[in-house]
PDB file of N, CA and C in Angstrom:
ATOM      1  N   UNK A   1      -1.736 -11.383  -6.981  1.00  0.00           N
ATOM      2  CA  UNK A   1      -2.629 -11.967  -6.003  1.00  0.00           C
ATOM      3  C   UNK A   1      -3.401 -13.113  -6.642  1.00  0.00           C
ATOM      4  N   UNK A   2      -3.858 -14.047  -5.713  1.00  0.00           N
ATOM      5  CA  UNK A   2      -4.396 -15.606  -6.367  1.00  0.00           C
ATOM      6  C   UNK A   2      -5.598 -15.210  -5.706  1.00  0.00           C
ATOM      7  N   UNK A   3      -6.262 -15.434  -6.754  1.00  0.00           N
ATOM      8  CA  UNK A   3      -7.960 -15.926  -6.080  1.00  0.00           C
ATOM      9  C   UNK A   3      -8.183 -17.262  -5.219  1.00  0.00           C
ATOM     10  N   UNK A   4      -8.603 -17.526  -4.087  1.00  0.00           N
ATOM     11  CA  UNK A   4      -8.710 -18.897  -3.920  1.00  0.00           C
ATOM     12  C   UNK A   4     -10.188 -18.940  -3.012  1.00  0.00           C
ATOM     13  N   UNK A   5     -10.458 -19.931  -2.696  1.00  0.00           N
ATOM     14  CA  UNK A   5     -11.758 -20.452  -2.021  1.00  0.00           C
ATOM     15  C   UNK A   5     -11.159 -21.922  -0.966  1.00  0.00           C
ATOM     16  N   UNK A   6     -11.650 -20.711   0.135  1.00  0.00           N
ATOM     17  CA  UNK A   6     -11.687 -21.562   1.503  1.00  0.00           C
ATOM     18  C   UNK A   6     -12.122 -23.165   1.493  1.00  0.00           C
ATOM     19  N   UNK A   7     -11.438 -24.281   1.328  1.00  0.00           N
ATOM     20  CA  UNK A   7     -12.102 -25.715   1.256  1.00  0.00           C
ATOM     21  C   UNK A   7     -12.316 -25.875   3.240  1.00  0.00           C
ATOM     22  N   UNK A   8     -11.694 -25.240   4.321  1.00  0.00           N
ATOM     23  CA  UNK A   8     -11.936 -25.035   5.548  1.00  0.00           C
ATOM     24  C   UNK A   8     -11.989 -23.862   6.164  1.00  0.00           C
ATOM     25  N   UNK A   9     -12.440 -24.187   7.485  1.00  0.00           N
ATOM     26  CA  UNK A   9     -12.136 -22.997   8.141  1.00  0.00           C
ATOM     27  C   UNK A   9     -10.629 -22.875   8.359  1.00  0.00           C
ATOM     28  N   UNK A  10     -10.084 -21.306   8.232  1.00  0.00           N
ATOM     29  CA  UNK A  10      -8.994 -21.311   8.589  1.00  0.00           C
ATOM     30  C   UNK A  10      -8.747 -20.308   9.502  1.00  0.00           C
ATOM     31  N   UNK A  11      -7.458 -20.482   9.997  1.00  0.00           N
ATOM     32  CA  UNK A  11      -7.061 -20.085  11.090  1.00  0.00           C
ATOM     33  C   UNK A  11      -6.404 -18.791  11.051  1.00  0.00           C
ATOM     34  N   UNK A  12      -5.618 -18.712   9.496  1.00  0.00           N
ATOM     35  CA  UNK A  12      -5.183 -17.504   9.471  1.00  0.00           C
ATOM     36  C   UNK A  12      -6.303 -16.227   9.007  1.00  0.00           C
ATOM     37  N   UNK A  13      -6.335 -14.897   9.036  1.00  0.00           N
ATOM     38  CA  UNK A  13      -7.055 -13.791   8.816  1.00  0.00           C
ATOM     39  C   UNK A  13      -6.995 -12.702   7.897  1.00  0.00           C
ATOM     40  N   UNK A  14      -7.604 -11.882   7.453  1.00  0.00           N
ATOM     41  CA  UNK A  14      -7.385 -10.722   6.958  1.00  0.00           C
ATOM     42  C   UNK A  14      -6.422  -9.943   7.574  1.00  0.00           C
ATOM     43  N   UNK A  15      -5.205  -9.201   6.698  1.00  0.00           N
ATOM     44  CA  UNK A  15      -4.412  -8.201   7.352  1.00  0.00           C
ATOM     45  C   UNK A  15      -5.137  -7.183   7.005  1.00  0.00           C
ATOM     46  N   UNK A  16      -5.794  -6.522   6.919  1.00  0.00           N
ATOM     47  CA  UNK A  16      -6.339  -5.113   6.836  1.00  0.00           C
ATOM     48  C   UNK A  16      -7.788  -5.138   8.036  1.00  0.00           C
ATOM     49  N   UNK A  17      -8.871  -6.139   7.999  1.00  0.00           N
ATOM     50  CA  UNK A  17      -9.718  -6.077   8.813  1.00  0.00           C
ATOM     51  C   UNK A  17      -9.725  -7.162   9.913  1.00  0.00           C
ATOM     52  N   UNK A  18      -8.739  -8.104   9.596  1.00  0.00           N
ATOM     53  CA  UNK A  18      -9.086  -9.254  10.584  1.00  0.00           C
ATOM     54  C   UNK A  18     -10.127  -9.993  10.596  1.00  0.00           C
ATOM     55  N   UNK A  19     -10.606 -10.107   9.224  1.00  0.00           N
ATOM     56  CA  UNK A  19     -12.018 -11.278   9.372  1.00  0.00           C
ATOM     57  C   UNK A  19     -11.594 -12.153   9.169  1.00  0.00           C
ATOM     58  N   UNK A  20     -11.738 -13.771  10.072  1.00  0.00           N
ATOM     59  CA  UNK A  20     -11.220 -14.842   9.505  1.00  0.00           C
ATOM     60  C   UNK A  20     -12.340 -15.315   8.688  1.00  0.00           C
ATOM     61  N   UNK A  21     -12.239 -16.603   7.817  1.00  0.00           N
ATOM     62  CA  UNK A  21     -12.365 -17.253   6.362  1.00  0.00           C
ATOM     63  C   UNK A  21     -13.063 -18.544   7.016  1.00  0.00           C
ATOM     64  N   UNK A  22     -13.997 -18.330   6.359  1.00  0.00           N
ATOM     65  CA  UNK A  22     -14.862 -19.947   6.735  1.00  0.00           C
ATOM     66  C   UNK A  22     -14.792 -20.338   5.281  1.00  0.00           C
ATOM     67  N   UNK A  23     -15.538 -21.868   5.767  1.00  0.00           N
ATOM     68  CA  UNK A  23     -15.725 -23.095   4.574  1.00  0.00           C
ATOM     69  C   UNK A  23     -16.214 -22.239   3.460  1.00  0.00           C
ATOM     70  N   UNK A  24     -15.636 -22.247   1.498  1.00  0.00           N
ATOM     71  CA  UNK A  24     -16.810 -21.642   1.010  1.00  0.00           C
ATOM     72  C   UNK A  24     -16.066 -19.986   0.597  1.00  0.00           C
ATOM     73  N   UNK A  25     -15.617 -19.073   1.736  1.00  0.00           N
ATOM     74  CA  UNK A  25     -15.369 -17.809   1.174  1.00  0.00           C
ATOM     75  C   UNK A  25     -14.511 -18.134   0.613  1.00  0.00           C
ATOM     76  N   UNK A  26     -14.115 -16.734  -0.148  1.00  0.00           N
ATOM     77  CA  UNK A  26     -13.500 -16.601  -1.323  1.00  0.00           C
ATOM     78  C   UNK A  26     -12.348 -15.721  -0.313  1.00  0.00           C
ATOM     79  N   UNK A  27     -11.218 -16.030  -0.848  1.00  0.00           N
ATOM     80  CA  UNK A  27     -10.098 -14.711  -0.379  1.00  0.00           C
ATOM     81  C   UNK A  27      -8.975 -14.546  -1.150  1.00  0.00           C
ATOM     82  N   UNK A  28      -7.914 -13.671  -1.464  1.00  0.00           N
ATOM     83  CA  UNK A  28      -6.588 -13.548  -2.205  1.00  0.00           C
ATOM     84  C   UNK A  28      -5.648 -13.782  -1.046  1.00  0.00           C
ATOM     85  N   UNK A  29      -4.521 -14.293  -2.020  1.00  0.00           N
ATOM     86  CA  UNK A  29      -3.205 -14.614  -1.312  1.00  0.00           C
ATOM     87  C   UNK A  29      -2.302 -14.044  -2.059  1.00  0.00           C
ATOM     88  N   UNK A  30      -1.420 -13.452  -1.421  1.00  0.00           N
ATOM     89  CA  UNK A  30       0.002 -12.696  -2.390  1.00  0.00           C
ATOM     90  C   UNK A  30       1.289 -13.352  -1.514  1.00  0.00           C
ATOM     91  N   UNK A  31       1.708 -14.619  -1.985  1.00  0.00           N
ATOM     92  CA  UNK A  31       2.901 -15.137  -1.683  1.00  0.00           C
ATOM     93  C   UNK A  31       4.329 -14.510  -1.962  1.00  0.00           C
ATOM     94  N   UNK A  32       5.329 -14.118  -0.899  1.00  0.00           N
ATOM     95  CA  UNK A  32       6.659 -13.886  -1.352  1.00  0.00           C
ATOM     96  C   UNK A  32       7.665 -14.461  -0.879  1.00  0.00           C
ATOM     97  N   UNK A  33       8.566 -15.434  -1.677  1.00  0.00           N
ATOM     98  CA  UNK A  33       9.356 -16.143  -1.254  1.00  0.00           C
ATOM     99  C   UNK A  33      10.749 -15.192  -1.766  1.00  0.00           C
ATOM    100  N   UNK A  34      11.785 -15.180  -0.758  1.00  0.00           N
ATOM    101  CA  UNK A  34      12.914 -14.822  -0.424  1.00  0.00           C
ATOM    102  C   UNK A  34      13.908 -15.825  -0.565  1.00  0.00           C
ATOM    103  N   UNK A  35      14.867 -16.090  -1.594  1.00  0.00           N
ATOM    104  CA  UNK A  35      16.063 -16.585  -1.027  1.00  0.00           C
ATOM    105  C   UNK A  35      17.618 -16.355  -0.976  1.00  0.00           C
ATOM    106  N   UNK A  36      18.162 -16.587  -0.294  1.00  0.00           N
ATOM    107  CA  UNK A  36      19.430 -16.201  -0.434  1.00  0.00           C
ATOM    108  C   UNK A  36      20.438 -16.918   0.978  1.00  0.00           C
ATOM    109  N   UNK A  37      20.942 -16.820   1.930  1.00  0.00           N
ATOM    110  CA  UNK A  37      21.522 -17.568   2.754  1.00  0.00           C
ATOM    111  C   UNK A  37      20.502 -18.143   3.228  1.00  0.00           C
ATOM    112  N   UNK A  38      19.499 -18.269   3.473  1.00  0.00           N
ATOM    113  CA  UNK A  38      18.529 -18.893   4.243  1.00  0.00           C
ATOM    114  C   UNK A  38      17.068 -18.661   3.354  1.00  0.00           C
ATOM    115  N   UNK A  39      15.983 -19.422   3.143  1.00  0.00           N
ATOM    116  CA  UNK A  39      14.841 -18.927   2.661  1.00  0.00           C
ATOM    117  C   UNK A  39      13.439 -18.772   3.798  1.00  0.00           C
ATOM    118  N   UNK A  40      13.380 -17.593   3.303  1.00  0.00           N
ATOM    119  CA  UNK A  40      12.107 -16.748   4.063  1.00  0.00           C
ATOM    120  C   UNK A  40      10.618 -16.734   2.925  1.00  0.00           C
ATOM    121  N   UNK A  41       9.464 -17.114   3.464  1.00  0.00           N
ATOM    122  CA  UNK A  41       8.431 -17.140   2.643  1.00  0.00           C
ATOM    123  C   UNK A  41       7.355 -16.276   3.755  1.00  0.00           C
ATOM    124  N   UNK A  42       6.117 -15.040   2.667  1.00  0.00           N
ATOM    125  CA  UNK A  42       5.826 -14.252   3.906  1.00  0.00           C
ATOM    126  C   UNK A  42       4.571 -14.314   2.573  1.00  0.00           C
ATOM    127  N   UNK A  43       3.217 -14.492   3.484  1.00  0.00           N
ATOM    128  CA  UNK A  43       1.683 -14.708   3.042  1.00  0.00           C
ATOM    129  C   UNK A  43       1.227 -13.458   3.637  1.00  0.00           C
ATOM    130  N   UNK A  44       0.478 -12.925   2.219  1.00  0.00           N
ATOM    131  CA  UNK A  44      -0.491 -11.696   2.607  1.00  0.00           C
ATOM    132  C   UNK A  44      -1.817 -11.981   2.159  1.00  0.00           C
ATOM    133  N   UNK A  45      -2.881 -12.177   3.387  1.00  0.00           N
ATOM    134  CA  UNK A  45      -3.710 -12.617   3.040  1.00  0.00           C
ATOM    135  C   UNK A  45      -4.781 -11.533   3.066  1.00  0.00           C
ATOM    136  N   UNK A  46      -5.720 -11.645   1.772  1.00  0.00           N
ATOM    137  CA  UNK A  46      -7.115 -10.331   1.968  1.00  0.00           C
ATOM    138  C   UNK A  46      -8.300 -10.971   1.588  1.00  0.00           C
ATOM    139  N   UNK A  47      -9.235 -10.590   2.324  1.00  0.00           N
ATOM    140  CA  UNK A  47     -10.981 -10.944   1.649  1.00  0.00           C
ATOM    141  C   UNK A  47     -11.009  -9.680   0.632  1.00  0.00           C
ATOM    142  N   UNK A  48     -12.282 -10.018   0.043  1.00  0.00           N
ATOM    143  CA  UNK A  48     -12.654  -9.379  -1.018  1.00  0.00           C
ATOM    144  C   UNK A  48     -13.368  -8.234  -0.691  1.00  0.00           C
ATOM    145  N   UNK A  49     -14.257  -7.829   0.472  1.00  0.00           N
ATOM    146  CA  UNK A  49     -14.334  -6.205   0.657  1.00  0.00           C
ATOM    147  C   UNK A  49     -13.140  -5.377   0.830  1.00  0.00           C
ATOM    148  N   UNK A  50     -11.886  -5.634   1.195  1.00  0.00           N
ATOM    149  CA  UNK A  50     -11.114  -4.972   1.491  1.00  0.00           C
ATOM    150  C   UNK A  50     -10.249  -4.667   0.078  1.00  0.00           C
ATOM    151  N   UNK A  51     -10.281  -5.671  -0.720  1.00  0.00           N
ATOM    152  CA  UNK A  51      -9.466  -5.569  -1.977  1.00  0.00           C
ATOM    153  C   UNK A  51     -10.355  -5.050  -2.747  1.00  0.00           C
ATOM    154  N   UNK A  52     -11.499  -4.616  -2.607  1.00  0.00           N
ATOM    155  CA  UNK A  52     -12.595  -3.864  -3.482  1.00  0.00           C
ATOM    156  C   UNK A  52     -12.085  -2.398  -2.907  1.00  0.00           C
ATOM    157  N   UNK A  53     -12.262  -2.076  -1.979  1.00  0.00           N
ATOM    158  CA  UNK A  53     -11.755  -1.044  -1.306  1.00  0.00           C
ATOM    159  C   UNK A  53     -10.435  -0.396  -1.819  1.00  0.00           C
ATOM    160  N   UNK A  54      -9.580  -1.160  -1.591  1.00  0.00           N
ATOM    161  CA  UNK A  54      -8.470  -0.612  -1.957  1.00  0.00           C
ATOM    162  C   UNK A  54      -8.137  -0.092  -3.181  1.00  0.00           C
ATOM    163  N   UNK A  55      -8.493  -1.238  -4.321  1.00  0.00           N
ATOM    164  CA  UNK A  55      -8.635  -1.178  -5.672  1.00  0.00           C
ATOM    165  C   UNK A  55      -9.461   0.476  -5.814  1.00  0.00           C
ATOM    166  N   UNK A  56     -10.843   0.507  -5.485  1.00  0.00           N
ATOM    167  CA  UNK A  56     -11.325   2.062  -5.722  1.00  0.00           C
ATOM    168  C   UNK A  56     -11.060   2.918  -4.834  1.00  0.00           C
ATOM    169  N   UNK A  57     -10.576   2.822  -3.597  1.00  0.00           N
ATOM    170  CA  UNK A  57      -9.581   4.168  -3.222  1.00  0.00           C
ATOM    171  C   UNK A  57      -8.166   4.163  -3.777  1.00  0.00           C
ATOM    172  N   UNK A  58      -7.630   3.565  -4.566  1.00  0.00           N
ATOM    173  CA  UNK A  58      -6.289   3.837  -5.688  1.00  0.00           C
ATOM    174  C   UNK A  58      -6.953   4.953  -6.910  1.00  0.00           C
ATOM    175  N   UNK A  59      -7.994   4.684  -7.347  1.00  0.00           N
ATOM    176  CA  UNK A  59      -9.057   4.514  -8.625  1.00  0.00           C
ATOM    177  C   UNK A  59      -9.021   5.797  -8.955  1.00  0.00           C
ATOM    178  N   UNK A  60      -9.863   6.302  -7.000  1.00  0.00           N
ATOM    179  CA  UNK A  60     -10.306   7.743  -6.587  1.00  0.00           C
ATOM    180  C   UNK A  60      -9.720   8.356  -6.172  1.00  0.00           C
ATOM    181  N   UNK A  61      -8.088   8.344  -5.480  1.00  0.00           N
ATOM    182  CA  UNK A  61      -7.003   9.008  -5.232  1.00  0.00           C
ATOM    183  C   UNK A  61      -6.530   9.606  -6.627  1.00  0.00           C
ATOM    184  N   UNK A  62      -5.765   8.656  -8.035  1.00  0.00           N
ATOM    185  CA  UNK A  62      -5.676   8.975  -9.238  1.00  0.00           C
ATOM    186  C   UNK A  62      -6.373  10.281  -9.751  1.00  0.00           C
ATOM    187  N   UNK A  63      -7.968   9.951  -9.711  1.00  0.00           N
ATOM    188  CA  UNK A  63      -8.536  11.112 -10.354  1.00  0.00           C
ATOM    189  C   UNK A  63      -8.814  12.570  -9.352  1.00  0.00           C
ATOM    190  N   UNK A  64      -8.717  12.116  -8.353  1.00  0.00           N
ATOM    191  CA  UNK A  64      -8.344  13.516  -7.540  1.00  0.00           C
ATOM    192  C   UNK A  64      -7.299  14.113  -7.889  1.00  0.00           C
ATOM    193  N   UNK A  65      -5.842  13.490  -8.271  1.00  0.00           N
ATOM    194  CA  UNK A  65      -4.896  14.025  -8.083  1.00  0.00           C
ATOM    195  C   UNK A  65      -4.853  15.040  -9.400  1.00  0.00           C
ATOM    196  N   UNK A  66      -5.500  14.853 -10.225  1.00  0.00           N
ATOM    197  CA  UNK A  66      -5.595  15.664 -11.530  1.00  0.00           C
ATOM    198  C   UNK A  66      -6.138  16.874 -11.213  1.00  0.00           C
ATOM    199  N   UNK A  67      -7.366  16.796 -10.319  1.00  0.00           N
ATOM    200  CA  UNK A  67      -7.743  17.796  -9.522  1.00  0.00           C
ATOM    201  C   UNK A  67      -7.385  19.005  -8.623  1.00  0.00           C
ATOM    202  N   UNK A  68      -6.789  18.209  -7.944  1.00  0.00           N
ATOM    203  CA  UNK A  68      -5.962  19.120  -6.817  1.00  0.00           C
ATOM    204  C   UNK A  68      -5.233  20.374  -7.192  1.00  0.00           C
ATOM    205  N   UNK A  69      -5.637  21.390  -6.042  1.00  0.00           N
ATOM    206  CA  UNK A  69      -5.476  22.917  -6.054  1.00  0.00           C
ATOM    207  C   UNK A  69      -4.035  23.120  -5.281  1.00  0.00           C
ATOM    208  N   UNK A  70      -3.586  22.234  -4.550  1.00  0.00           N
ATOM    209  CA  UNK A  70      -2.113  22.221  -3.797  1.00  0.00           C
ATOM    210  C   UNK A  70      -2.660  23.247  -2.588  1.00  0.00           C
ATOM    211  N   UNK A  71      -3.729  22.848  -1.681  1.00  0.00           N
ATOM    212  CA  UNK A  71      -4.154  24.236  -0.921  1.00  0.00           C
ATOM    213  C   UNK A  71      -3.133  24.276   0.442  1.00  0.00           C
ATOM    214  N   UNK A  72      -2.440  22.997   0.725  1.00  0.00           N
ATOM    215  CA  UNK A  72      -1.325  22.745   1.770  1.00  0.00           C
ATOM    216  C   UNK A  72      -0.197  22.314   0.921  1.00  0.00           C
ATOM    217  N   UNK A  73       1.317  23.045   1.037  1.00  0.00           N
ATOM    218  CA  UNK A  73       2.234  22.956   0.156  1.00  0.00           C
ATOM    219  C   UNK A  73       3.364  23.320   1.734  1.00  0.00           C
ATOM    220  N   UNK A  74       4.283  22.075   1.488  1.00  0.00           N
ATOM    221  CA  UNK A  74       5.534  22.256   2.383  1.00  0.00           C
ATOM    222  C   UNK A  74       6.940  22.383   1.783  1.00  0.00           C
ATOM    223  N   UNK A  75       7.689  23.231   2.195  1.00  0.00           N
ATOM    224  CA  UNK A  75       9.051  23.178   1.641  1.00  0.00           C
ATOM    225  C   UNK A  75       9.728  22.162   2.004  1.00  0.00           C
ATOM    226  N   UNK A  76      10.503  21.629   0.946  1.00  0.00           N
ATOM    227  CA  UNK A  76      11.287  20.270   1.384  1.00  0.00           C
ATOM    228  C   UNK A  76      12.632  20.467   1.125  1.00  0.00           C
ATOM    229  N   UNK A  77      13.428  19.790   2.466  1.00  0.00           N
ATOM    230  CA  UNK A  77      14.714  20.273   2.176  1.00  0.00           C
ATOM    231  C   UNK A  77      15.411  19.283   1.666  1.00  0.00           C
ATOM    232  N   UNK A  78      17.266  19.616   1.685  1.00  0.00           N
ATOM    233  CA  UNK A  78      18.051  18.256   1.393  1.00  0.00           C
ATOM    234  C   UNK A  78      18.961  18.846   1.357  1.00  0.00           C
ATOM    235  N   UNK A  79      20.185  17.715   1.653  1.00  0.00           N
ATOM    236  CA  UNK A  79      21.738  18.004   2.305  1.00  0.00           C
ATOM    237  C   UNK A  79      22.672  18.609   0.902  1.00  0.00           C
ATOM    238  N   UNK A  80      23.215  19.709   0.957  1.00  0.00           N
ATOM    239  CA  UNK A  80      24.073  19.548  -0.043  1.00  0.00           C
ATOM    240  C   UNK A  80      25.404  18.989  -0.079  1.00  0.00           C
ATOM    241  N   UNK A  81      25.591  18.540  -1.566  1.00  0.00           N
ATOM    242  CA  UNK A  81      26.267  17.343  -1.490  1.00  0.00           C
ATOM    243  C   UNK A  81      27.828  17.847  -0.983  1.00  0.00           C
ATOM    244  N   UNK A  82      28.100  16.724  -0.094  1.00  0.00           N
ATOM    245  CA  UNK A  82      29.556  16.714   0.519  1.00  0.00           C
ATOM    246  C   UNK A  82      29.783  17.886   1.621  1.00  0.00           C
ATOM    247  N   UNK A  83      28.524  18.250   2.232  1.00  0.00           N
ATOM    248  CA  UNK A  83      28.321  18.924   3.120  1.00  0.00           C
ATOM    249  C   UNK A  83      27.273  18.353   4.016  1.00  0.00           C
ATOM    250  N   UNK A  84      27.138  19.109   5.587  1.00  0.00           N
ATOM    251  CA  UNK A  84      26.258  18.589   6.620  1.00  0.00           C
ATOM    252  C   UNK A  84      25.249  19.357   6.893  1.00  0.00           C
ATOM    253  N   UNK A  85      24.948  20.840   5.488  1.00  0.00           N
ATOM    254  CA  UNK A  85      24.155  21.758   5.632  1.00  0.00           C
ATOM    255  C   UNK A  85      22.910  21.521   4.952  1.00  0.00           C
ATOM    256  N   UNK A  86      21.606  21.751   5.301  1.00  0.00           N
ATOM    257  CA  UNK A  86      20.790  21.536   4.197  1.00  0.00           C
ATOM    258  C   UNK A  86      20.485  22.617   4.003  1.00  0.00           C
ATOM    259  N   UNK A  87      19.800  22.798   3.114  1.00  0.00           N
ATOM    260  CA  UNK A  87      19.170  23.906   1.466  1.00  0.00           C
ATOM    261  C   UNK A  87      17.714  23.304   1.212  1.00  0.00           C
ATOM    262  N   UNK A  88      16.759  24.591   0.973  1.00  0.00           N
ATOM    263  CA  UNK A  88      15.373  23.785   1.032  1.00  0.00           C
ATOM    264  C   UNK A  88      15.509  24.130  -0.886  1.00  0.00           C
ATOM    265  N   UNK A  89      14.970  22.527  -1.174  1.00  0.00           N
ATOM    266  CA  UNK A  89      15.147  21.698  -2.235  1.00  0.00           C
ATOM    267  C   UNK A  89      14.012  22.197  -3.562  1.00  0.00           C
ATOM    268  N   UNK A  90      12.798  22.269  -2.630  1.00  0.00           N
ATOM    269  CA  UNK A  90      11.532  21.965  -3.676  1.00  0.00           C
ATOM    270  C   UNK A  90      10.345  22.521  -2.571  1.00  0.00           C
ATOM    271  N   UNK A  91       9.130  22.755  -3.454  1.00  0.00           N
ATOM    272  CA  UNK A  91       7.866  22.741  -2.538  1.00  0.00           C
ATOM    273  C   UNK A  91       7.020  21.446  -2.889  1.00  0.00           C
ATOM    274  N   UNK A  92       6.146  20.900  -2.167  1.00  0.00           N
ATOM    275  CA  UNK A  92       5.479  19.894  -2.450  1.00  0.00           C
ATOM    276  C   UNK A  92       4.027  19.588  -1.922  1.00  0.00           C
ATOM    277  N   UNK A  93       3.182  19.203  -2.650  1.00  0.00           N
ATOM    278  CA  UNK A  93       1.789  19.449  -2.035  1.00  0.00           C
ATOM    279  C   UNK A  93       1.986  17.984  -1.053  1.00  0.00           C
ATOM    280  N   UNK A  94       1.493  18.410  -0.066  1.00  0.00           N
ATOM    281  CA  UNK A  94       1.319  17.347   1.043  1.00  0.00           C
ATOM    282  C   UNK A  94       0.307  16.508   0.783  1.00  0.00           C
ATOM    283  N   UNK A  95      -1.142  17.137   0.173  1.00  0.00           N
ATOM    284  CA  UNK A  95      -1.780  15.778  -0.189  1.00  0.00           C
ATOM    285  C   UNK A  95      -1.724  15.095  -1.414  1.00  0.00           C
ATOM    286  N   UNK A  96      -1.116  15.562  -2.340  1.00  0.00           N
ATOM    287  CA  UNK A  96      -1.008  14.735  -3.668  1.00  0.00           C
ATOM    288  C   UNK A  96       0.520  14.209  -3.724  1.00  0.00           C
ATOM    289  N   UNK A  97       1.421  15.005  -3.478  1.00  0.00           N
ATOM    290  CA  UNK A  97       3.097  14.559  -3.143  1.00  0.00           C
ATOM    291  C   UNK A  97       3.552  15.410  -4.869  1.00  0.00           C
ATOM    292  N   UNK A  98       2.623  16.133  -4.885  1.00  0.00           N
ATOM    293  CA  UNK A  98       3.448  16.720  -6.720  1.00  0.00           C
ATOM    294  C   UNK A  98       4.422  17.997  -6.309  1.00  0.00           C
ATOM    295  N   UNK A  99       5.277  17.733  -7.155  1.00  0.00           N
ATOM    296  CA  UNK A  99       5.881  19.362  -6.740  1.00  0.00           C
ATOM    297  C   UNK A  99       5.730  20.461  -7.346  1.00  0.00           C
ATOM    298  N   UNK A 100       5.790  21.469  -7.094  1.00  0.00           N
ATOM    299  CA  UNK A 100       5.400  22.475  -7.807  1.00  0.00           C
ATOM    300  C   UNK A 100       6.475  23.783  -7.647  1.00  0.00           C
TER     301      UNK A 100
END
């Protein structure tokens, strides 16, 4: 992601809250250009409460997950191979995704 600063108002917005960007704010851009038969280029644009946000709910998800008691756990299935039957596979905590 690029740091940049609004020299106008612009037109495009935040994808997470939808605040648009006046003269002056600050916002990130995460450019991805595609090519191959044709080229595709796709802008993800964020202000800075939302990338504060995200950044410490990653932060605080992490250290929960060390935490976690697995108090909701689902069986997960999967096909065995070269057959159309499934077989339950694994258990897995639904809110952390660990298996156990």
């Amino acid at each position: 992601m690029k740091r940049l600063v609004a020299s106008r108002k612009l037109k495009r917005k935040c994808h997470m809250c939808n605040r648009s960007f006046k003269k002056g704010d600050i916002y990130y851009k995460h450019r991805t250009v595609i090519s191959g038969y044709e080229i595709l280029a796709y802008e993800y644009l964020e202000c800075p409460k939302c990338r504060y946000k995200q950044e410490s709910q990653e932060k605080r998800f992490n250290l929960f997950k060390t935490k976690c008691h697995h108090p909701i756990v689902s069986e997960e299935w999967s096909f065995i191979p070269g057959e159309t039957v499934m077989q339950p596979d694994h258990d897995e905590c639904v809110i952390c995704g660990e298996w156990l």
